[in-house]
C-alpha atoms as a PDB file:
ATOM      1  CA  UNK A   1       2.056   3.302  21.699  1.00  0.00           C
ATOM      2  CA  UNK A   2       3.758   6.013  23.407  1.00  0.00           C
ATOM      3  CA  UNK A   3       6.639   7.932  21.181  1.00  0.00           C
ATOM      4  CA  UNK A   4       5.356   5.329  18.018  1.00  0.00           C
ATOM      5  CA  UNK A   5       5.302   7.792  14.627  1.00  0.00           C
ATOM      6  CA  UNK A   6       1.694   6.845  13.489  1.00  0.00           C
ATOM      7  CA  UNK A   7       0.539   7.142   9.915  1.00  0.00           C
ATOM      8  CA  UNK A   8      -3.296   7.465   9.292  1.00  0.00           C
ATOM      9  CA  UNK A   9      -5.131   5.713   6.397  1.00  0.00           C
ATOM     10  CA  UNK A  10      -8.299   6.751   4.305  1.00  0.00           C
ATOM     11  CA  UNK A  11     -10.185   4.557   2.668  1.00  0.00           C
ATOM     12  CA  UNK A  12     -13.035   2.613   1.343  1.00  0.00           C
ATOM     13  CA  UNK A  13     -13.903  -0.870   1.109  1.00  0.00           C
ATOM     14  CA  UNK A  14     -17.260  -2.856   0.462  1.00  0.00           C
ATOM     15  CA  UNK A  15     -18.945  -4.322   3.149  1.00  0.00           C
ATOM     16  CA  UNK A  16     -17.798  -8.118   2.364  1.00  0.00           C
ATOM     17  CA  UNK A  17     -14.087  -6.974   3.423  1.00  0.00           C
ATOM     18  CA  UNK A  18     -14.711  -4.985   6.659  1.00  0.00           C
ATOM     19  CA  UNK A  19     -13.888  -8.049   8.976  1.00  0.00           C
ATOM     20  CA  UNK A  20     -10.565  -9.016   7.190  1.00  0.00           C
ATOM     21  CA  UNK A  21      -9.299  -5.570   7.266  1.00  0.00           C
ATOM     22  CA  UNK A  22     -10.377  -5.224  10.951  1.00  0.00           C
ATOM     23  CA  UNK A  23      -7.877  -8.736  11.601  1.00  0.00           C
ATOM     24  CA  UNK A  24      -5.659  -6.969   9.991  1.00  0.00           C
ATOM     25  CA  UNK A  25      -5.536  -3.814  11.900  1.00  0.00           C
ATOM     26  CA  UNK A  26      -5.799  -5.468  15.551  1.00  0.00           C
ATOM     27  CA  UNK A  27      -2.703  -7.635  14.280  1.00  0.00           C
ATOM     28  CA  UNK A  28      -0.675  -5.033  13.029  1.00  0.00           C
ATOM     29  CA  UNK A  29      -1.866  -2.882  16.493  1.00  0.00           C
ATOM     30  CA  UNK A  30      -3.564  -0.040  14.171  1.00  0.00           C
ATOM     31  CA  UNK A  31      -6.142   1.916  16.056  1.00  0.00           C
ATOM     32  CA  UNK A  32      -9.883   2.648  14.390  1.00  0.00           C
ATOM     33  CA  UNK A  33     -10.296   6.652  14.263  1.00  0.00           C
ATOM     34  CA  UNK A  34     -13.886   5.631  12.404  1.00  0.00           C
ATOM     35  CA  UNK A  35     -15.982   3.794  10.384  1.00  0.00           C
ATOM     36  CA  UNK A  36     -18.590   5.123   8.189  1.00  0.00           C
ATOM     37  CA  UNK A  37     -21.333   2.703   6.866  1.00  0.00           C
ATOM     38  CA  UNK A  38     -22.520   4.062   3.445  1.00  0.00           C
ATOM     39  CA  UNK A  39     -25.654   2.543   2.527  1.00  0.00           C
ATOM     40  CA  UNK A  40     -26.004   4.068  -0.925  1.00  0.00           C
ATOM     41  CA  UNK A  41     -22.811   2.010  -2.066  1.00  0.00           C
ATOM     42  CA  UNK A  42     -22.659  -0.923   0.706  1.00  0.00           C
ATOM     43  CA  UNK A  43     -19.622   0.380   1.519  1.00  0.00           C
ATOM     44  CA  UNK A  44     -17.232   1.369   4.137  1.00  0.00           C
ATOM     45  CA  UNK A  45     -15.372   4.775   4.287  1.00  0.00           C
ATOM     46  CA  UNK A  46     -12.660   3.565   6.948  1.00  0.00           C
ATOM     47  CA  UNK A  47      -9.855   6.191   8.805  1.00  0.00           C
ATOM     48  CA  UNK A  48      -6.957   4.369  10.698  1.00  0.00           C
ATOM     49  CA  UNK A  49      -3.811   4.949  12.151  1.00  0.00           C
ATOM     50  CA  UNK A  50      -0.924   2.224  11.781  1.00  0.00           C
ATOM     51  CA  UNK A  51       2.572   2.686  12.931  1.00  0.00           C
ATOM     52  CA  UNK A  52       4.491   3.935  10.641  1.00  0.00           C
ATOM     53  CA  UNK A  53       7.374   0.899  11.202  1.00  0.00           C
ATOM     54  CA  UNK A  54       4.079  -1.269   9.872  1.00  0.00           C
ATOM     55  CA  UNK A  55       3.070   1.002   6.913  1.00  0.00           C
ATOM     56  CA  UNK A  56       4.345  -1.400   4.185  1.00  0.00           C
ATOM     57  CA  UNK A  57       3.458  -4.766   5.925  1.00  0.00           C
ATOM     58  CA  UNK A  58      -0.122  -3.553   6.757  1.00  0.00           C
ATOM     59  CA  UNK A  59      -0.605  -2.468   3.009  1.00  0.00           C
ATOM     60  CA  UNK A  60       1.168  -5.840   1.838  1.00  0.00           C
ATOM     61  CA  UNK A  61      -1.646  -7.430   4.329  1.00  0.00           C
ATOM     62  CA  UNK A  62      -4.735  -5.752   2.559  1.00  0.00           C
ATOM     63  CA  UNK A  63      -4.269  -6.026  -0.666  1.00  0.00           C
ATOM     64  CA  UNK A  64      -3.606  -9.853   0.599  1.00  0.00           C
ATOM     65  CA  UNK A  65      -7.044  -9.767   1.924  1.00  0.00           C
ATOM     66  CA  UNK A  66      -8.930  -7.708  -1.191  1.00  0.00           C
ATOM     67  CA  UNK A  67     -10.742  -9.120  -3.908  1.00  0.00           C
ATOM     68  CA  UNK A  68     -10.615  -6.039  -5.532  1.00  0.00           C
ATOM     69  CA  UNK A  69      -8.683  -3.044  -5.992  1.00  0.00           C
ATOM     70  CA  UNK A  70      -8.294  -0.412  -3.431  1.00  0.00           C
ATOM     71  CA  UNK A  71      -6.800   3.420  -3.170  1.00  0.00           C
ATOM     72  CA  UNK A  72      -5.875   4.551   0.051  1.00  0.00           C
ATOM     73  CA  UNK A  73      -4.514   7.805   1.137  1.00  0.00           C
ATOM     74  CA  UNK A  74      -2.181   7.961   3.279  1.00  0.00           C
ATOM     75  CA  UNK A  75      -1.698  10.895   5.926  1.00  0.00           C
ATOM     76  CA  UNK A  76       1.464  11.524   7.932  1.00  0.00           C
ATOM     77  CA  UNK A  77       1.256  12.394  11.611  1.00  0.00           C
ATOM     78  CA  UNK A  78       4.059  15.433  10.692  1.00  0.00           C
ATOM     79  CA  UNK A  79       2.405  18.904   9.369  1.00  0.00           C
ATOM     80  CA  UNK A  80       3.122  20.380   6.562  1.00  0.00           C
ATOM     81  CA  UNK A  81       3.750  17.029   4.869  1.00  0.00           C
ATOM     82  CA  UNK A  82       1.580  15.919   1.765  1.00  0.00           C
ATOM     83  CA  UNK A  83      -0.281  13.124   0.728  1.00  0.00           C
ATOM     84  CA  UNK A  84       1.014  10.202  -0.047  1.00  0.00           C
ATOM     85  CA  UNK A  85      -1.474   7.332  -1.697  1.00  0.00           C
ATOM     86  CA  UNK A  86      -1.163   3.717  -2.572  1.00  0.00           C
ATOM     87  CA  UNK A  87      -2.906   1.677  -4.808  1.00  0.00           C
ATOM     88  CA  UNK A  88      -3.279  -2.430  -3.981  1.00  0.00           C
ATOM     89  CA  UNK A  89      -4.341  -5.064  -5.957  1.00  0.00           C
ATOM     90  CA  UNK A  90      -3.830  -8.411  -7.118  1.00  0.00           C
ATOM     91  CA  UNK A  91      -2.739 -10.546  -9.703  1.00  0.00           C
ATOM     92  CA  UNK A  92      -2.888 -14.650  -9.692  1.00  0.00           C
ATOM     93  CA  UNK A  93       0.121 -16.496 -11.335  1.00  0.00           C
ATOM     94  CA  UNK A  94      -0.854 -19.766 -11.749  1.00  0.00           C
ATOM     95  CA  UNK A  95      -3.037 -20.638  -9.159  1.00  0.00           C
ATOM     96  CA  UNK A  96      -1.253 -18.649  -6.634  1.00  0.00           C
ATOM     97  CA  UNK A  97      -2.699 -14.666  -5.357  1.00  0.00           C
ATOM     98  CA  UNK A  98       0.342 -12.771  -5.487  1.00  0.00           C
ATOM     99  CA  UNK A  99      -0.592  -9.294  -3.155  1.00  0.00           C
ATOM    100  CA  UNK A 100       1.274  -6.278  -5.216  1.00  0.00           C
ATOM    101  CA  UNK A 101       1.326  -2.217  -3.970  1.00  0.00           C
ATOM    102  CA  UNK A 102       1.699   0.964  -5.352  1.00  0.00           C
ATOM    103  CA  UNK A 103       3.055   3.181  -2.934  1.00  0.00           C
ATOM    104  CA  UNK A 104       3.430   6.708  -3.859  1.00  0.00           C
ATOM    105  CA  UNK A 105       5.603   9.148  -1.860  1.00  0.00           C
ATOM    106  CA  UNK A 106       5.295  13.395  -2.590  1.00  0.00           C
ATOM    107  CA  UNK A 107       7.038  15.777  -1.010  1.00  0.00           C
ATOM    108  CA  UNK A 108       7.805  18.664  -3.683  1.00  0.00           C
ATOM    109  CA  UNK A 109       4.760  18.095  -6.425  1.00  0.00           C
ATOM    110  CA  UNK A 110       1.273  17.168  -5.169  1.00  0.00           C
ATOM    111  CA  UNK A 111       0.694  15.802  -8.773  1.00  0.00           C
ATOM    112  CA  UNK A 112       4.012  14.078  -9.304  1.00  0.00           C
ATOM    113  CA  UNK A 113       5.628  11.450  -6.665  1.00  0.00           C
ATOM    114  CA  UNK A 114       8.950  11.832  -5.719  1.00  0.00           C
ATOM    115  CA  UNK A 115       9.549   8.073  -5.086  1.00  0.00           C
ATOM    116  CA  UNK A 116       7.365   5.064  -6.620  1.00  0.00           C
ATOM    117  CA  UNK A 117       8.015   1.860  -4.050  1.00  0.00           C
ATOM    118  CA  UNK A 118       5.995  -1.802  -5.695  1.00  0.00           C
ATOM    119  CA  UNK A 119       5.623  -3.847  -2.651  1.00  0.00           C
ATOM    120  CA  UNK A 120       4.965  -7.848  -3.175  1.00  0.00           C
ATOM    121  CA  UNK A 121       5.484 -10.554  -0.558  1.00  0.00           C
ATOM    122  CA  UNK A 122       9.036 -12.320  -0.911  1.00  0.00           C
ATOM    123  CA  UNK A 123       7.648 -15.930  -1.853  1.00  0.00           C
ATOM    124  CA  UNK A 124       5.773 -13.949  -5.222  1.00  0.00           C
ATOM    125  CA  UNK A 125       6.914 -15.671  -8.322  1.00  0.00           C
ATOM    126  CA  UNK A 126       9.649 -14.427 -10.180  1.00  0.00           C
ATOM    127  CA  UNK A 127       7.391 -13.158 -12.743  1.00  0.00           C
ATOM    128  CA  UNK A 128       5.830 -10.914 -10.852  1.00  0.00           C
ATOM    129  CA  UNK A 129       9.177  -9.131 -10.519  1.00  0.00           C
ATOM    130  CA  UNK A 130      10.194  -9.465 -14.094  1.00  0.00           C
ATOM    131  CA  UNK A 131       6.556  -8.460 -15.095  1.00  0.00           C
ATOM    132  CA  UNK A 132       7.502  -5.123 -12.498  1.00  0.00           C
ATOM    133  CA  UNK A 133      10.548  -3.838 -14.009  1.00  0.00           C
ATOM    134  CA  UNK A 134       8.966  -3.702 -17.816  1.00  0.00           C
ATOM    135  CA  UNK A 135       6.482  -1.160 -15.739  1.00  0.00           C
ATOM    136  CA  UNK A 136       6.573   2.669 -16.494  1.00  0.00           C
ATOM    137  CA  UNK A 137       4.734   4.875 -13.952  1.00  0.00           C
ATOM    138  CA  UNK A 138       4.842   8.699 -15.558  1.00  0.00           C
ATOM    139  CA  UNK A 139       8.323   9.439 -15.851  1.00  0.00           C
ATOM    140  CA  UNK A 140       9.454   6.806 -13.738  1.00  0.00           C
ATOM    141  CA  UNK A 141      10.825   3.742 -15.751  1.00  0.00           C
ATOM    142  CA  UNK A 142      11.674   0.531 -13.455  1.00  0.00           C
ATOM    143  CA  UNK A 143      13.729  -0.606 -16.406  1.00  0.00           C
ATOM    144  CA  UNK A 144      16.531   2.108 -16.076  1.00  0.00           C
ATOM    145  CA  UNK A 145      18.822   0.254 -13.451  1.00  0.00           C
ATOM    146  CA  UNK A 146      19.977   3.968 -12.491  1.00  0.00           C
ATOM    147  CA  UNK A 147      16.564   4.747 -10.656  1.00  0.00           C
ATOM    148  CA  UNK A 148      15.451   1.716  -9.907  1.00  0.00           C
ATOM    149  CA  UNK A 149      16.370  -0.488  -7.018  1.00  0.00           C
ATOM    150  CA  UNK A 150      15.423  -3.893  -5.664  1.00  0.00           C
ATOM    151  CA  UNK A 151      15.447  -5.506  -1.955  1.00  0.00           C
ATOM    152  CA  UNK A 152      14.248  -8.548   0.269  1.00  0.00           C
ATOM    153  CA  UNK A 153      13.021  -7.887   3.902  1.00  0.00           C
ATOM    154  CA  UNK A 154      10.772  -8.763   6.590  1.00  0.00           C
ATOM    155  CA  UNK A 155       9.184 -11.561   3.706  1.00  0.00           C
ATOM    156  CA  UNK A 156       8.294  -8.425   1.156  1.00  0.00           C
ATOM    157  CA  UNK A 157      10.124  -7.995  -1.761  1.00  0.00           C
ATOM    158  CA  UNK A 158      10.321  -3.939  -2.470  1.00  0.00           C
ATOM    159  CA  UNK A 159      11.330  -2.109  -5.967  1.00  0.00           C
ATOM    160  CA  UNK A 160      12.020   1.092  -5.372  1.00  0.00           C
ATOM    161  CA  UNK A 161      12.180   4.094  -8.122  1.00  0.00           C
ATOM    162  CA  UNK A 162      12.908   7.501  -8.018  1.00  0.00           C
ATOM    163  CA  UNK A 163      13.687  10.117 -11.012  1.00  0.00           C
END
């Protein structure tokens, strides 16, 4: 791992999901900072780090692997920089479990993202994408071609906004 940027993840997740996220991290070579068991809640309050060049897939991965939703927060390696959080989930089309992501990127306004990025997996339905771009997030409107913008990659398909 030598040189790798590595971003660090906060989060919690019940107790039924702990082994799928753990595949998930020793696939994507994340590294386990610690688990907390909270009884009170059957929960887990998890901190990892994940290279930063796996960021998107690893999210894409979990909210693959989630029954429910999930915030995480997401911590750069780099001082001084805030923030960021993501929000998985989701939805079934059909009778197919289409993973979808909120990723939320601040650098100037702690309360206000710079850059929205929704995250599904390439082989989602096309509704899922159509469904997308009617979305509003605050002022961001994935409708207005100008700010929005759309792209297929390593199997994800990623809509981008920014104001």
């Amino acid at each position: 791992m030598g040189g790798e940027i590595m971003i660090e993840l906060d989060f919690e997740l019940p107790f039924s999901a702990l082994n799928a996220m753990m595949d998930i991290f020793i696939t994507r070579g994340a590294l386990i900072r610690w688990v907390f068991y909270q009884d009170h809640r059957d929960s887990f309050a998890v901190r990892a780090l994940v290279p930063e060049i796996e960021l998107e897939g690893t999210l894409l991965e979990m909210a693959s692997a989630l029954e429910e939703p999930l915030e995480v927060s997401i911590l750069p390696e780099r001082a001084g920089v805030k923030v960021d959080q993501a929000f998985l989930t989701s939805v079934i089309i059909g009778e197919k479990r289409c993973p979808i992501v909120v990723l939320m990127h601040f650098e100037t306004n702690p309360r206000l993202p710079d850059e929205v990025q929704l995250l599904t997996r390439s082989d989602s339905p096309k509704e899922i994408i159509s469904s997308l771009l009617k979305v509003s997030i605050g002022p961001f409107s994935l409708s207005n071609p100008d700010h929005a913008r759309i792209s297929r990659e390593n199997g994800m398909t990623r809509v981008v906004i920014s104001p």
